[in-house]
C-alpha atoms as a PDB file:
ATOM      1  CA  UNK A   1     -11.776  11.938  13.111  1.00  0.00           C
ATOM      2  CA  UNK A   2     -10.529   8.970  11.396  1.00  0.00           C
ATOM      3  CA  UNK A   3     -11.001   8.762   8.067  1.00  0.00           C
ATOM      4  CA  UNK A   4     -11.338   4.969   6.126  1.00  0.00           C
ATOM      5  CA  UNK A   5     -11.750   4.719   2.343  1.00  0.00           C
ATOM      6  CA  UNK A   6     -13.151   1.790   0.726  1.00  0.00           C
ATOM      7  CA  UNK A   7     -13.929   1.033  -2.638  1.00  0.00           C
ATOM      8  CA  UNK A   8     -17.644  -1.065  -3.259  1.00  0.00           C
ATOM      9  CA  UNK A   9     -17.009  -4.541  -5.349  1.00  0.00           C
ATOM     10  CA  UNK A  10     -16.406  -4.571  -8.898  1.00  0.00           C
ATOM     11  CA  UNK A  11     -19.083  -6.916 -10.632  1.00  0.00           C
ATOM     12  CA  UNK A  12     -16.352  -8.755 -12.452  1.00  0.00           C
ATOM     13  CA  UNK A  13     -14.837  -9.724  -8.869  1.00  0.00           C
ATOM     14  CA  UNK A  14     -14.740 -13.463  -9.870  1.00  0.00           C
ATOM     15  CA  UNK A  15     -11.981 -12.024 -12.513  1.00  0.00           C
ATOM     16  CA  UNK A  16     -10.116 -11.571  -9.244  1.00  0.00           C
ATOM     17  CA  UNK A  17      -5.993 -11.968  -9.524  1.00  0.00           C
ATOM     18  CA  UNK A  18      -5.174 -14.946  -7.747  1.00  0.00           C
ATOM     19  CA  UNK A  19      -1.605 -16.007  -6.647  1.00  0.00           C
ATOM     20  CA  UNK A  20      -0.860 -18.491  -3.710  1.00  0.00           C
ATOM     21  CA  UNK A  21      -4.359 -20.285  -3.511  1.00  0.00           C
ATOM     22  CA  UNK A  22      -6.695 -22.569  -5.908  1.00  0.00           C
ATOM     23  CA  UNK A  23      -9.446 -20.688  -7.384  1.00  0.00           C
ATOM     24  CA  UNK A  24     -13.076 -21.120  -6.654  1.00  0.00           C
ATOM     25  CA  UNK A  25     -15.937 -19.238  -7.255  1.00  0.00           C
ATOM     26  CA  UNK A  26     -17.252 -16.342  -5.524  1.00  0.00           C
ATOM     27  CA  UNK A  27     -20.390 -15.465  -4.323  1.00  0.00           C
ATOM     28  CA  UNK A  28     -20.803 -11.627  -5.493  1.00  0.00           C
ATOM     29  CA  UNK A  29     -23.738 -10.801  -3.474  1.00  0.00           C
ATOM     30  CA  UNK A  30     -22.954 -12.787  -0.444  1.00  0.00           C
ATOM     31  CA  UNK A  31     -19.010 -10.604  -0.849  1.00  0.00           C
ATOM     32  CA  UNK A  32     -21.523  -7.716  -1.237  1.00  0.00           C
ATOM     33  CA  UNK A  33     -23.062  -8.096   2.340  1.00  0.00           C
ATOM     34  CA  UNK A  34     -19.753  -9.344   3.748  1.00  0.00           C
ATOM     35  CA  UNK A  35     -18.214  -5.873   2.659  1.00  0.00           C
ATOM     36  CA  UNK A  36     -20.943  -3.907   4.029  1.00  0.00           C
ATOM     37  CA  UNK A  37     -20.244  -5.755   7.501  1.00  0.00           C
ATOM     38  CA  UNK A  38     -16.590  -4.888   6.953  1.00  0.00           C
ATOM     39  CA  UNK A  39     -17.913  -0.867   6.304  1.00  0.00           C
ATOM     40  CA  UNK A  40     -20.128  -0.876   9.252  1.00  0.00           C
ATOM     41  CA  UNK A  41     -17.866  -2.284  11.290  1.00  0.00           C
ATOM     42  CA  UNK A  42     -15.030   0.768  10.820  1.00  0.00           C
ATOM     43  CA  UNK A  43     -18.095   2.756  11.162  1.00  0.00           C
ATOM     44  CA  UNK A  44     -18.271   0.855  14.422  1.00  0.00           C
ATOM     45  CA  UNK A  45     -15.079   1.754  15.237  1.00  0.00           C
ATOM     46  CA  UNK A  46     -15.248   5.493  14.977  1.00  0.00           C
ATOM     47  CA  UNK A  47     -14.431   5.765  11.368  1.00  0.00           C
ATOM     48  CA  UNK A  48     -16.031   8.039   8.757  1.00  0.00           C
ATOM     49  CA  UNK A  49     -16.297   6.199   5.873  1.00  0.00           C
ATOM     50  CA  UNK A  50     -15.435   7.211   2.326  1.00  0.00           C
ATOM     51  CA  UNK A  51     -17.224   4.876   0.242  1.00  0.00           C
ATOM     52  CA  UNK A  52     -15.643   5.163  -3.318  1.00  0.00           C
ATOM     53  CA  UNK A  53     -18.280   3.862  -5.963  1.00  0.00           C
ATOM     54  CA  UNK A  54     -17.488  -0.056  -7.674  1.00  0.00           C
ATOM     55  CA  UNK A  55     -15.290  -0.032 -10.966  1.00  0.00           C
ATOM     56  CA  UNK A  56     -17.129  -2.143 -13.348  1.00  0.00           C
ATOM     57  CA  UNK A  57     -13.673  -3.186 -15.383  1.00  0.00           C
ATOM     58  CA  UNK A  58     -11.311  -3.163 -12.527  1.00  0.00           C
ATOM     59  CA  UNK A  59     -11.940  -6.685 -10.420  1.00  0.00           C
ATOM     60  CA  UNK A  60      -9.548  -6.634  -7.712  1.00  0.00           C
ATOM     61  CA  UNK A  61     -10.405  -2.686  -7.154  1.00  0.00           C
ATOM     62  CA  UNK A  62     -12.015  -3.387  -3.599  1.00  0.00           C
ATOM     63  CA  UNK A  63      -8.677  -4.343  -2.288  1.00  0.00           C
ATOM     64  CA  UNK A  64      -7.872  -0.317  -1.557  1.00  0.00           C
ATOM     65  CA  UNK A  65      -4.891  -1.002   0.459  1.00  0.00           C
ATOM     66  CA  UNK A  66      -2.786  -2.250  -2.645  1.00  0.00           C
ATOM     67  CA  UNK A  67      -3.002   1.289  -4.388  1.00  0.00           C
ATOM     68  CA  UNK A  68      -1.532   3.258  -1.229  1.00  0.00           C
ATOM     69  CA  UNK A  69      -0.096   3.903   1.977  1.00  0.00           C
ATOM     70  CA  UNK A  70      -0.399   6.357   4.236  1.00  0.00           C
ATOM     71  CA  UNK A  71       1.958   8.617   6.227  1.00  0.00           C
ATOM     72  CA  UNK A  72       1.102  11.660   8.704  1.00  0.00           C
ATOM     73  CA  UNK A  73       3.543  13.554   6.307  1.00  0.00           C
ATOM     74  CA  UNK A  74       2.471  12.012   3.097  1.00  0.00           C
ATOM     75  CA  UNK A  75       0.361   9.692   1.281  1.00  0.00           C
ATOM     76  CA  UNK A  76       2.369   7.114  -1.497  1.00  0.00           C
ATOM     77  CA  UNK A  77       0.546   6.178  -4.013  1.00  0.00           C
ATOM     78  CA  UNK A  78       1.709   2.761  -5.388  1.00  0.00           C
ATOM     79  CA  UNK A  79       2.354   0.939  -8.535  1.00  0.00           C
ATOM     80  CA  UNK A  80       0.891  -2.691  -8.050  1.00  0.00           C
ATOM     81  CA  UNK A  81       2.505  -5.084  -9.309  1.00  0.00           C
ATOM     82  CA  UNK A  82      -0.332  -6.871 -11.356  1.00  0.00           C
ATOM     83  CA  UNK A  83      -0.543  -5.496 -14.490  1.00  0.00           C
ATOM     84  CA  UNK A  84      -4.722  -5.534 -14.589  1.00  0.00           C
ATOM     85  CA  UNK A  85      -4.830  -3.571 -10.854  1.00  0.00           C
ATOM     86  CA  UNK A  86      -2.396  -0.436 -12.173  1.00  0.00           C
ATOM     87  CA  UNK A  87      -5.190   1.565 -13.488  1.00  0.00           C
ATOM     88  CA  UNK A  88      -6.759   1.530  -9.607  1.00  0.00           C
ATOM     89  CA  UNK A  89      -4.669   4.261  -8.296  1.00  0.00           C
ATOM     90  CA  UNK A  90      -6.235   6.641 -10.310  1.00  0.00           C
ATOM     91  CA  UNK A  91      -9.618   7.118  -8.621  1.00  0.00           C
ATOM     92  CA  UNK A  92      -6.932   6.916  -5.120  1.00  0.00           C
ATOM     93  CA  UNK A  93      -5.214   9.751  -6.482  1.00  0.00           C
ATOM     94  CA  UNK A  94      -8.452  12.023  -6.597  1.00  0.00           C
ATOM     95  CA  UNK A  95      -9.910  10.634  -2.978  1.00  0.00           C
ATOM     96  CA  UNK A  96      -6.417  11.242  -0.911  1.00  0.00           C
ATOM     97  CA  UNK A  97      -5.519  14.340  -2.526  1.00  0.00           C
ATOM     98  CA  UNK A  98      -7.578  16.608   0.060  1.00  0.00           C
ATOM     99  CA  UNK A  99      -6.113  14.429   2.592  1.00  0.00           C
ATOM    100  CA  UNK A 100      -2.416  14.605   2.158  1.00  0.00           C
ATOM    101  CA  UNK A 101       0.199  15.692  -0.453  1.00  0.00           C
ATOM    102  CA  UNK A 102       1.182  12.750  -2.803  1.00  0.00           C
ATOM    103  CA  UNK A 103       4.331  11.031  -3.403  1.00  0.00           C
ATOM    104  CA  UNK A 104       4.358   8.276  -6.407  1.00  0.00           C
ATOM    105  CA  UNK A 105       5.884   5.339  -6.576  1.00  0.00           C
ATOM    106  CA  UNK A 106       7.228   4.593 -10.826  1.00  0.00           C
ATOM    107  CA  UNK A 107       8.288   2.370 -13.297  1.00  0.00           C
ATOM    108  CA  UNK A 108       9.869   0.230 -12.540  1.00  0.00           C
ATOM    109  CA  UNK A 109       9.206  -0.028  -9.219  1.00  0.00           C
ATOM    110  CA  UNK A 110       6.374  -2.167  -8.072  1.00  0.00           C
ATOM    111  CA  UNK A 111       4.885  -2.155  -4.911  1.00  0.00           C
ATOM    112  CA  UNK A 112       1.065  -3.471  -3.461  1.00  0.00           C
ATOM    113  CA  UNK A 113       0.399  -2.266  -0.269  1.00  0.00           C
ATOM    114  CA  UNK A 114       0.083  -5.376   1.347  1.00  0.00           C
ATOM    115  CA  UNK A 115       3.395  -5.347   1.040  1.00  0.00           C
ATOM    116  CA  UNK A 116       4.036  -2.242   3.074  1.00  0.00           C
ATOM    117  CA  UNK A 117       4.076  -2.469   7.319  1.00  0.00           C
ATOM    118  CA  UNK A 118       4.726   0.802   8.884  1.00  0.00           C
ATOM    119  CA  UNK A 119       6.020   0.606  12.789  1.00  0.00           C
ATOM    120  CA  UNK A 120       6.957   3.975  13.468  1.00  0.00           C
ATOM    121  CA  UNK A 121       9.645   5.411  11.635  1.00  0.00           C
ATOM    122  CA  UNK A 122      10.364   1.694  10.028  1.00  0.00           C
ATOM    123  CA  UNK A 123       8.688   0.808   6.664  1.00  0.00           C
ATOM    124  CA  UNK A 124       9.474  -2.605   5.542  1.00  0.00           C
ATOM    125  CA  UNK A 125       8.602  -3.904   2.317  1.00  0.00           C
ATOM    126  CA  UNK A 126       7.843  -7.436   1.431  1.00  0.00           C
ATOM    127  CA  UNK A 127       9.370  -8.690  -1.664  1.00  0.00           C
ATOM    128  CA  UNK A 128       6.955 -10.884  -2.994  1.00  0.00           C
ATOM    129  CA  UNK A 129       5.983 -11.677  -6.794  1.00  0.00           C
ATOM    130  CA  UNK A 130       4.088  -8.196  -6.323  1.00  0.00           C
ATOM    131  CA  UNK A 131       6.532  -6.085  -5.047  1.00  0.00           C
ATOM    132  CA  UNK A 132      10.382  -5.520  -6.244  1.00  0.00           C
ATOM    133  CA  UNK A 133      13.723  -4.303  -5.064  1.00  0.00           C
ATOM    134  CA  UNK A 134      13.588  -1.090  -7.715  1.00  0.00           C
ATOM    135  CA  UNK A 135      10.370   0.330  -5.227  1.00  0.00           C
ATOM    136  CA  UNK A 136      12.067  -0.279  -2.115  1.00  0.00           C
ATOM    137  CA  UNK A 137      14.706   2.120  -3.385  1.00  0.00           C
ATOM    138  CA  UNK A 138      12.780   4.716  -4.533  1.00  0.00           C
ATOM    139  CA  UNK A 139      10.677   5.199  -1.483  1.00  0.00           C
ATOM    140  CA  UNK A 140      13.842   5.397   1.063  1.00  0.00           C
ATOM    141  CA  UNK A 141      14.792   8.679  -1.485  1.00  0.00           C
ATOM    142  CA  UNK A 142      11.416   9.559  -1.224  1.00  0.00           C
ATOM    143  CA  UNK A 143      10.858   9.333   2.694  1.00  0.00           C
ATOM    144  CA  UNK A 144      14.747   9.571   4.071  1.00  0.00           C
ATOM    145  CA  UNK A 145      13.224  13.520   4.136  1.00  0.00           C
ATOM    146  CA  UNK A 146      10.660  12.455   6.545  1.00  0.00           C
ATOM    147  CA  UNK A 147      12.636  10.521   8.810  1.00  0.00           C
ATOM    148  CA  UNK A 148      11.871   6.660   7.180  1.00  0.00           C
ATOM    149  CA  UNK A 149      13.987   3.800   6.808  1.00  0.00           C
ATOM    150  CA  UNK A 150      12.576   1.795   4.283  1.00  0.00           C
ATOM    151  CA  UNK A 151      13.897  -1.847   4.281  1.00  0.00           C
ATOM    152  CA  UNK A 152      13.383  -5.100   2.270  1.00  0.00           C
ATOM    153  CA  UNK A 153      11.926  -8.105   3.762  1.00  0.00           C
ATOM    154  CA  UNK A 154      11.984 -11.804   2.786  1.00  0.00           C
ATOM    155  CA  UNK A 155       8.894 -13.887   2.781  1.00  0.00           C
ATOM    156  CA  UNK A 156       7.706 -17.071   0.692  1.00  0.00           C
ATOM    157  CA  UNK A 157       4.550 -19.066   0.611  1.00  0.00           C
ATOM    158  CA  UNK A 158       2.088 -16.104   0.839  1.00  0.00           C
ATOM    159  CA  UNK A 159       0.441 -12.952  -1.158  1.00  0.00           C
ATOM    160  CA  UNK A 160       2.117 -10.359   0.665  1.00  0.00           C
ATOM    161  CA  UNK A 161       4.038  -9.883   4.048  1.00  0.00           C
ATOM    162  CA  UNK A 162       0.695  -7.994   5.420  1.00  0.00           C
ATOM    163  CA  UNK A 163      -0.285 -12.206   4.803  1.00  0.00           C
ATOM    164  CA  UNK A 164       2.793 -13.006   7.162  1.00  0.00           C
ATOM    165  CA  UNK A 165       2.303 -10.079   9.518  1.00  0.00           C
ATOM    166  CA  UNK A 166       0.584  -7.165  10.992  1.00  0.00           C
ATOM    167  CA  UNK A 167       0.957  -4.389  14.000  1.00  0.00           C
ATOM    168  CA  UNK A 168      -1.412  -5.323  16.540  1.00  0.00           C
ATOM    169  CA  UNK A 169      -0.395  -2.370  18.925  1.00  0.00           C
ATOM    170  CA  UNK A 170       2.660  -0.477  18.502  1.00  0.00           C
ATOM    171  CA  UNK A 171       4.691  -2.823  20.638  1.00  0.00           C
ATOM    172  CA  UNK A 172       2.916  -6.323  18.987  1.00  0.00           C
ATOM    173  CA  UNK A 173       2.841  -7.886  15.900  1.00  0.00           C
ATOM    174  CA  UNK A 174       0.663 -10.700  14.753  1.00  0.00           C
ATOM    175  CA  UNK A 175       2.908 -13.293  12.999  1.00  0.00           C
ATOM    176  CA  UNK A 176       3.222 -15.972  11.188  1.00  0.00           C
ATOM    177  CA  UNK A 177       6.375 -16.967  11.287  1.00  0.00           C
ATOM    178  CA  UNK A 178       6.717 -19.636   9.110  1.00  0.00           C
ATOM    179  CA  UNK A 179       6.215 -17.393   6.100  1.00  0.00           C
ATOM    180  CA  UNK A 180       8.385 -14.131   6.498  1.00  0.00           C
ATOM    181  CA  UNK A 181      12.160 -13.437   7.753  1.00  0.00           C
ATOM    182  CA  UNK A 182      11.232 -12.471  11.573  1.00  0.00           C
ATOM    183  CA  UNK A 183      15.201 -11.256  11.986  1.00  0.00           C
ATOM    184  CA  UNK A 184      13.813  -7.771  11.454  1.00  0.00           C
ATOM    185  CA  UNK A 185      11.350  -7.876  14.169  1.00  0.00           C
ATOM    186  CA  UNK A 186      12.992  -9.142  17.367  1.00  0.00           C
ATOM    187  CA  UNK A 187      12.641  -5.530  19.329  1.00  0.00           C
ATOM    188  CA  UNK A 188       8.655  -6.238  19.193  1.00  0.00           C
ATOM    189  CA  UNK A 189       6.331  -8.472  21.331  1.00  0.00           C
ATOM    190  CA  UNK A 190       4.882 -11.289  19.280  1.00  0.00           C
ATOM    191  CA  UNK A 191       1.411 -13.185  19.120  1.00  0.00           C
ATOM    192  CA  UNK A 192       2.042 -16.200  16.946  1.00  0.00           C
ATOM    193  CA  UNK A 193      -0.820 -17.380  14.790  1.00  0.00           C
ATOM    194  CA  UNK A 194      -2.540 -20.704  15.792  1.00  0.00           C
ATOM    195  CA  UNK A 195      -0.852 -23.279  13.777  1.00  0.00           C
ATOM    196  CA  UNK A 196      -3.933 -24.645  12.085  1.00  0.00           C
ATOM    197  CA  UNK A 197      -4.399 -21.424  10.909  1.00  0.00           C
ATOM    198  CA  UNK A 198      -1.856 -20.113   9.036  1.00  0.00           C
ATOM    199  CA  UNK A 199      -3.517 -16.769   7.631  1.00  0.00           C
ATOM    200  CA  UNK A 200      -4.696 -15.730  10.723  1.00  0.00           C
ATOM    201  CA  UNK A 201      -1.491 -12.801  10.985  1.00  0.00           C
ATOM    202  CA  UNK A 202      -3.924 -10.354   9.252  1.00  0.00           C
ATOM    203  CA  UNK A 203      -5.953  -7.621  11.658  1.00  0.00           C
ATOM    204  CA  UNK A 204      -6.791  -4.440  11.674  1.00  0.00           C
ATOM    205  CA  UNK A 205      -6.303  -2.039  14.820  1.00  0.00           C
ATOM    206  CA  UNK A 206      -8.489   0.730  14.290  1.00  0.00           C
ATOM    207  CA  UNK A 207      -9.567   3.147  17.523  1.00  0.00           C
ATOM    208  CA  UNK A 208     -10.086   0.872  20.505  1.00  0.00           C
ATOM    209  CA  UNK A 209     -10.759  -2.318  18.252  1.00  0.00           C
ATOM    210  CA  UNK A 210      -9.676  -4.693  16.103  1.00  0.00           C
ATOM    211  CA  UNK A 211     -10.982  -5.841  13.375  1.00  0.00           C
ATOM    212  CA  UNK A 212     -10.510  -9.658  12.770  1.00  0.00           C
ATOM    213  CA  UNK A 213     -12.250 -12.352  10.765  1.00  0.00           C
ATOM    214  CA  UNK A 214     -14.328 -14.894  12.263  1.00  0.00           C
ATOM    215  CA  UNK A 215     -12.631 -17.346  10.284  1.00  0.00           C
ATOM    216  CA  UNK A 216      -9.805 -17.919  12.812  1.00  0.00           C
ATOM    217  CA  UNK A 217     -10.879 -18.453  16.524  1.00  0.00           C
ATOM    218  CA  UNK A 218      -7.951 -20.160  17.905  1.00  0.00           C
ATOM    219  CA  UNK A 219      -5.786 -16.997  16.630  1.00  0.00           C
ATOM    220  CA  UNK A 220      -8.836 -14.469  17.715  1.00  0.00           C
ATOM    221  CA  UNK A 221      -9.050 -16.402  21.811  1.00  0.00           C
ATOM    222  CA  UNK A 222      -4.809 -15.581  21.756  1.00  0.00           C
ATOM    223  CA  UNK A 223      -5.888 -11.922  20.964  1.00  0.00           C
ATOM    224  CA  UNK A 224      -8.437 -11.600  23.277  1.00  0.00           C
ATOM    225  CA  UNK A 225      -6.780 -13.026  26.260  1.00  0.00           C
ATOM    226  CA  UNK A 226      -3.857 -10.721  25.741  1.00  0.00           C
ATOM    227  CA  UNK A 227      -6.877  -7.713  26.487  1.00  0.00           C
ATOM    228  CA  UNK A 228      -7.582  -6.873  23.123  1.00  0.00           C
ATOM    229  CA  UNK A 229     -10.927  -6.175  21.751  1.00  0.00           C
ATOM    230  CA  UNK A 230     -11.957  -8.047  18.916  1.00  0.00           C
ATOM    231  CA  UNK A 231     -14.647  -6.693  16.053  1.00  0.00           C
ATOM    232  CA  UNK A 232     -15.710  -9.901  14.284  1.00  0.00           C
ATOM    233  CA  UNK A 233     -16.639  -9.986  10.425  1.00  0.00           C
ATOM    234  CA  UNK A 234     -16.927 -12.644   8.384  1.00  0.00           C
ATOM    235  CA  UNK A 235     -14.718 -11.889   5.117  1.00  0.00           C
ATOM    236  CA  UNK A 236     -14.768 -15.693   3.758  1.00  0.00           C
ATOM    237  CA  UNK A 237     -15.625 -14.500   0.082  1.00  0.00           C
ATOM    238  CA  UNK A 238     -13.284 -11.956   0.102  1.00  0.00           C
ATOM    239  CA  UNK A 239     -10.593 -14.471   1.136  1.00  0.00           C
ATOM    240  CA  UNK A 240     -11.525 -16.524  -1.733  1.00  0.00           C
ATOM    241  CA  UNK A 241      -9.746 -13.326  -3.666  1.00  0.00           C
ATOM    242  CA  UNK A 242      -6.858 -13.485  -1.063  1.00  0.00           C
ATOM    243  CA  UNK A 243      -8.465 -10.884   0.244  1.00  0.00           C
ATOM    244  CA  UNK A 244      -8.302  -9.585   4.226  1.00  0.00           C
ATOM    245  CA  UNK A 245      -9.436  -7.319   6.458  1.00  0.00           C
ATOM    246  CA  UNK A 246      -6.270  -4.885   6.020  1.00  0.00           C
ATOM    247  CA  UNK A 247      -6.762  -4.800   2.332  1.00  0.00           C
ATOM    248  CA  UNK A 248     -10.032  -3.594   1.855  1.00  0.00           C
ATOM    249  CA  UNK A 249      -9.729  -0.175   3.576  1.00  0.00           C
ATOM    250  CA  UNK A 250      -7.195   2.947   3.647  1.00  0.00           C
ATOM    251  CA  UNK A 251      -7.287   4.364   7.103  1.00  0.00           C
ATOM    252  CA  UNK A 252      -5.984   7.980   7.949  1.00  0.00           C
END
């Protein structure tokens, strides 16, 4: 069984960090119902759920992915790189704990992970204005155990390089090129987003789906004609956060 952890929206949401884009306000129950599509549709997808409750004084705590990632060996728990999101991982901490043993990330390394793509045995880590080079040297001693090779990745313009990029299968990435060094990423096959819409490199392959917003049909008809099958939710006031559909779930 695959297991997905989210995290219900914090009622100060519109409180929200925001980085690369203008900020507007946000519809909380309309981000509400948006969210639940995003649950039901890993429910969809096989997934039992893990529905963590809303933190009230934490208002980018829906955003799970930033707090961890996840290994078959291990689970790292992060240290985000906004100062308001560090007290997330705690609640993380208690939920993965059955799941895996724990390896921390510390001060004063920072890491989000968005930041974090895992293909394979390959980690790479964005540096971005969340994520530094102290973090990407503390989780290759951490994982070299394990077999890892943890490596630093260039990228401009965008949050984080899960903005830039994301494993579609594990031969194909969906990229963005325009926004991240692609030298590291030559040995895999690559669906380029549509050019009008440049955050379209975020999905989420979970069981025989994907999970994709509806924002970006151009980027979704590429993805389907290459055979893949596309789960449609509309995340447009979680975007508003810089929010996507990789961040708002931890999949094991």
């Amino acid at each position: 069984m695959t297991i997905a952890i989210t995290r219900k929206i914090s009622p100060r949401f519109n409180e929200c960090e925001v980085t690369h884009i203008e900020r507007t306000p946000i519809d909380l129950d309309v981000a509400r119902a948006q969210h639940e599509e995003y649950v039901n549709a890993l429910a969809s997808l096989g997934c039992q759920v893990i529905e963590l409750p809303e933190e009230p004084d934490l208002p980018d705590s829906v955003f799970v992915e930033d707090t961890a990632f996840i290994l078959p060996e291990v689970a790292v728990i992060t240290r985000p790189g906004a100062d308001s999101r560090k007290p997330e991982t705690e609640s993380i901490i208690r939920a993965l704990s059955p799941h895996r043993p724990l390896v921390h990330v510390t001060e004063p390394g920072t890491v989000d992970g968005g930041d974090v793509l895992v293909l394979g045995k390959n980690i790479y880590i964005g540096i971005s204005t969340r994520s530094n080079d102290s973090a990407v040297r503390q989780l290759q001693e951490l994982l070299a155990k394990y077999g890892y090779e943890v490596t630093a990745v260039e990228m401009h313009d965008c949050l984080h390089l899960k903005t830039a990029l994301t494993k579609v299968d594990d031969k194909t990435l969906l990229i963005n090129p325009n926004w991240v060094d692609t030298s590291h990423f030559k040995g895999f096959d690559w669906i380029e987003v549509d050019p009008s819409e440049p955050f379209a490199a975020n999905c989420l392959p979970v069981g025989d789906g994907i999970i994709f917003p509806t924002a970006f049909p151009k980027t979704r008809q590429k993805l389907e004609q290459k055979g893949y099958k596309i789960q449609a939710v509309n995340v447009a006031e979680l975007a508003k956060a810089e929010g996507a559909v990789t961040c708002c779930s931890l999949v094991l």
